[in-house]
PDB file of N, CA and C in Angstrom:
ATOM      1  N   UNK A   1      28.928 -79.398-100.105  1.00  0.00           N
ATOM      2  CA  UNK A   1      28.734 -79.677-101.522  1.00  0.00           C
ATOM      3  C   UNK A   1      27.270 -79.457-101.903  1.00  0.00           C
ATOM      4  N   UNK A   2      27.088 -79.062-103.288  1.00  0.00           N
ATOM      5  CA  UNK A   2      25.528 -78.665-103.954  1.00  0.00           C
ATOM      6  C   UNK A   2      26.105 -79.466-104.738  1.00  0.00           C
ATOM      7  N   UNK A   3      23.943 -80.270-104.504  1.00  0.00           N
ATOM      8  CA  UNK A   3      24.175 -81.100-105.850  1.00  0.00           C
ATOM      9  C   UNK A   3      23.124 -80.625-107.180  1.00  0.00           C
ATOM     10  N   UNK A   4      23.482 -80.030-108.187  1.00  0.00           N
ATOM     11  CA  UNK A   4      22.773 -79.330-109.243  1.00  0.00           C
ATOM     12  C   UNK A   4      22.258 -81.102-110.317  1.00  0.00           C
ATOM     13  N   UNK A   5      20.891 -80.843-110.349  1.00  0.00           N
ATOM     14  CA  UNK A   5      20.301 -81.969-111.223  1.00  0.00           C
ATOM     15  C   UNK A   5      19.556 -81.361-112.577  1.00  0.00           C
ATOM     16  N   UNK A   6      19.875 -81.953-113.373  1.00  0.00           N
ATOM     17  CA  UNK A   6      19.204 -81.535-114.878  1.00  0.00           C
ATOM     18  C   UNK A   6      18.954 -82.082-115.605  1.00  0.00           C
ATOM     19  N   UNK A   7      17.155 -82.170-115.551  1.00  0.00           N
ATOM     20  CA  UNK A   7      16.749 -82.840-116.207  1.00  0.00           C
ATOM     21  C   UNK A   7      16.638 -82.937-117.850  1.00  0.00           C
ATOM     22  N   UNK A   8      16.792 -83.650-118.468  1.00  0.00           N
ATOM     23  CA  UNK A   8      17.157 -83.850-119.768  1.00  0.00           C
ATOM     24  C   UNK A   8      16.562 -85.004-120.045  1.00  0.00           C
ATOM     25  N   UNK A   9      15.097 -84.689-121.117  1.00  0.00           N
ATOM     26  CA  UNK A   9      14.615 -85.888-121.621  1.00  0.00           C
ATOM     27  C   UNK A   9      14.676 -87.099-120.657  1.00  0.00           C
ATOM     28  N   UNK A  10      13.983 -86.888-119.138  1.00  0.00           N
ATOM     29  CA  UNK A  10      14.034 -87.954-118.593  1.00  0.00           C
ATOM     30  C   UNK A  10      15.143 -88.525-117.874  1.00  0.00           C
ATOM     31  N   UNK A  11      16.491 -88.267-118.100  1.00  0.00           N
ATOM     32  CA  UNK A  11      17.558 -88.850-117.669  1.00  0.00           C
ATOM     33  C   UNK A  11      17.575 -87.246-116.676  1.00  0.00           C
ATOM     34  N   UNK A  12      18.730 -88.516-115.899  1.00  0.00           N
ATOM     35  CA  UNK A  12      19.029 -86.602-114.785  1.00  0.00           C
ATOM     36  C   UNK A  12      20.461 -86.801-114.740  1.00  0.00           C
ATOM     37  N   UNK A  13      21.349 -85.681-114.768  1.00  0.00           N
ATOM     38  CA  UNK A  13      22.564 -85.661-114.309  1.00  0.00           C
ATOM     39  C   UNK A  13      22.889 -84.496-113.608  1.00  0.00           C
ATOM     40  N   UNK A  14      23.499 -85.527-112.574  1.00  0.00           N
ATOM     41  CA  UNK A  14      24.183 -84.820-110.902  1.00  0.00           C
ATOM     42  C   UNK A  14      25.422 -84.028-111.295  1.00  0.00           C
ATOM     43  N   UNK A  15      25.414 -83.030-110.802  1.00  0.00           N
ATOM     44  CA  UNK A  15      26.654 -82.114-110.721  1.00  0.00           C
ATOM     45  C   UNK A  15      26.981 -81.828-109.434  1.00  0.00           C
ATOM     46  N   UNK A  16      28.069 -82.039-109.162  1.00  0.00           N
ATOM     47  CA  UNK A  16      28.631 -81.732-107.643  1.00  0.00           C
ATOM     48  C   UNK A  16      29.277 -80.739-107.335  1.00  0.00           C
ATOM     49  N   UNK A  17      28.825 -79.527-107.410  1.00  0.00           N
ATOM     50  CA  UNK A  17      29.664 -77.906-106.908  1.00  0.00           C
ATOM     51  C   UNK A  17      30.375 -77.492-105.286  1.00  0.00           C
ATOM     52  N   UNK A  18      31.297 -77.775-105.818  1.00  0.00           N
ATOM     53  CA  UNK A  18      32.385 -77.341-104.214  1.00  0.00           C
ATOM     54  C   UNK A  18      31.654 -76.050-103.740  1.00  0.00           C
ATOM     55  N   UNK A  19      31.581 -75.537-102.432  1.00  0.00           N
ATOM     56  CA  UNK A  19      30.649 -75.157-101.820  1.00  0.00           C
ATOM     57  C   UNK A  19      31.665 -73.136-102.193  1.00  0.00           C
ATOM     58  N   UNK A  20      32.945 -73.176-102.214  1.00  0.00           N
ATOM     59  CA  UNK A  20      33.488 -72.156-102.838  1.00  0.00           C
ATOM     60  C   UNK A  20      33.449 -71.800-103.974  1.00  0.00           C
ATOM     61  N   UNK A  21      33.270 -72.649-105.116  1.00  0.00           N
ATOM     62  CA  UNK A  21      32.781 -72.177-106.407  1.00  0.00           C
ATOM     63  C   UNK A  21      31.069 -71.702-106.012  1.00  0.00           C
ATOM     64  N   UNK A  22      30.441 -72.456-106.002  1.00  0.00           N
ATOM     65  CA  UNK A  22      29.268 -71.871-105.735  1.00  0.00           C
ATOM     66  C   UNK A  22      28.458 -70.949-104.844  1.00  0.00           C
ATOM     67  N   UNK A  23      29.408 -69.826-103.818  1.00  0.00           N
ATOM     68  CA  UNK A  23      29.241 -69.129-103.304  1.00  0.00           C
ATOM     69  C   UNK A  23      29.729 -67.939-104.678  1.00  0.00           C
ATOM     70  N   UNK A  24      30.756 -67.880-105.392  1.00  0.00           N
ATOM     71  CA  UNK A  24      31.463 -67.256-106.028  1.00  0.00           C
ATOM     72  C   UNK A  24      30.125 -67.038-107.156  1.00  0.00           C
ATOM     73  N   UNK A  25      29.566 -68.393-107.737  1.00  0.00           N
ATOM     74  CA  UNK A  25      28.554 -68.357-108.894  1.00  0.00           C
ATOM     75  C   UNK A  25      27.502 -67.660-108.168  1.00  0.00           C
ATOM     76  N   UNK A  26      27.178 -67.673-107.002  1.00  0.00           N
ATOM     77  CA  UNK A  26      25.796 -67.142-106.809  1.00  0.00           C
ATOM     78  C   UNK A  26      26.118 -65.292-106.428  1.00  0.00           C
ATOM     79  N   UNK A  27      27.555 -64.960-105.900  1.00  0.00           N
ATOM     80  CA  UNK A  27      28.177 -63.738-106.047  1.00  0.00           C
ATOM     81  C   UNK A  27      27.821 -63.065-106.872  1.00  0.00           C
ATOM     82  N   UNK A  28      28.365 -63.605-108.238  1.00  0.00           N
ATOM     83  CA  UNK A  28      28.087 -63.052-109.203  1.00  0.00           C
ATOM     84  C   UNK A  28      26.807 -62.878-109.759  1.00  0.00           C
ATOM     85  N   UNK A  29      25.872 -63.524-109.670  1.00  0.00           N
ATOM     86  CA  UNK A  29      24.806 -63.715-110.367  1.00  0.00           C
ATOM     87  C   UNK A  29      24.124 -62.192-109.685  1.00  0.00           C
ATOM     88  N   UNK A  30      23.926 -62.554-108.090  1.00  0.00           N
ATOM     89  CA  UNK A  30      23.664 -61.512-107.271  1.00  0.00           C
ATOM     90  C   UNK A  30      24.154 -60.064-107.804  1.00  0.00           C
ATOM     91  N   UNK A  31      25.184 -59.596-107.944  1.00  0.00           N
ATOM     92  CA  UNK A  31      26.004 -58.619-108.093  1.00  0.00           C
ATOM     93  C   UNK A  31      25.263 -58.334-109.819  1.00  0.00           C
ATOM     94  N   UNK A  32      25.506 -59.202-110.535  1.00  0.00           N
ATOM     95  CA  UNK A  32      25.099 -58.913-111.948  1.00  0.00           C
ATOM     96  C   UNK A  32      23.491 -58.441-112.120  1.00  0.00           C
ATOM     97  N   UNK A  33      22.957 -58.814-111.275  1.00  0.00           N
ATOM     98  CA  UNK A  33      21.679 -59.229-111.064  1.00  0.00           C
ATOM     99  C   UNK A  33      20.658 -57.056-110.518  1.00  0.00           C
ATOM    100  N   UNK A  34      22.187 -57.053-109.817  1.00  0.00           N
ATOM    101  CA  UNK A  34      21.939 -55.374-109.020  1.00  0.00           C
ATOM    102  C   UNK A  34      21.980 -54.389-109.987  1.00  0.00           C
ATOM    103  N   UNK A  35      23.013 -54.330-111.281  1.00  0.00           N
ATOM    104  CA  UNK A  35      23.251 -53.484-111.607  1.00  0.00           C
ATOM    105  C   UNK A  35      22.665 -53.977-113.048  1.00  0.00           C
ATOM    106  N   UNK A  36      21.887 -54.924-113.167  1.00  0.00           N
ATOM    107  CA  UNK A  36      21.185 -55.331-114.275  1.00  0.00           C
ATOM    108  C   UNK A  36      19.637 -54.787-114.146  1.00  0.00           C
ATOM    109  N   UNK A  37      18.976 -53.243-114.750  1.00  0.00           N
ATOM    110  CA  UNK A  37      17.661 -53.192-114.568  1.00  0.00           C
ATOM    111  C   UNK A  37      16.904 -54.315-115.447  1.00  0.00           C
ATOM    112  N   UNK A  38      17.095 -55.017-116.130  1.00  0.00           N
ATOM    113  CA  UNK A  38      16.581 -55.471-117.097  1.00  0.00           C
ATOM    114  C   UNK A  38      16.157 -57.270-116.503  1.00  0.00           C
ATOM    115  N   UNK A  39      16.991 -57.366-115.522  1.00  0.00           N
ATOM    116  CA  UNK A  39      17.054 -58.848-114.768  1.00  0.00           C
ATOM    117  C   UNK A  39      15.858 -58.689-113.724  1.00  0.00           C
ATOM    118  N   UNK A  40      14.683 -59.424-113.490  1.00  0.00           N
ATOM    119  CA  UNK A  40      13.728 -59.733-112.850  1.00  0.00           C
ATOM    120  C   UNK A  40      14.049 -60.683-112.292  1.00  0.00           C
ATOM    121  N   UNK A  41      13.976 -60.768-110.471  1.00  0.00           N
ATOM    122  CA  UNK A  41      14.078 -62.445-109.967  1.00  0.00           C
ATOM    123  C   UNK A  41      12.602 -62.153-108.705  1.00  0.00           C
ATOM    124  N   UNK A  42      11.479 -63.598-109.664  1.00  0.00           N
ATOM    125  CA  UNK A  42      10.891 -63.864-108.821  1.00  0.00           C
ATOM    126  C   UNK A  42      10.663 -64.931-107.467  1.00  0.00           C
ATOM    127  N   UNK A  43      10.884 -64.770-106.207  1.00  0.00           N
ATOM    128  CA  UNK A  43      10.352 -65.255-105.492  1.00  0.00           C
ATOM    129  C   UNK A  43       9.124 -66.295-105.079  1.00  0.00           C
TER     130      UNK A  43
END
């Protein structure tokens, strides 16, 4: 499990991503990410 936190005005809320959805979200991002010249990811 990933736990995604977001902060908001101080308060935080936990999100708990099953470890198969979030291989799938980061899939995509990756994949979108290749054939996107316009997408920059810095390191």
């Amino acid at each position: 499990m990933l736990s995604l936190v977001f902060h908001d005005g101080g308060k935080e809320d936990w999100i708990l991503v099953p470890d198969l959805i979030w291989k799938k979200i980061v899939h995509h991002l990756l994949m979108q990410a290749l054939f996107d010249s316009n997408v920059e990811y810095h390191y």
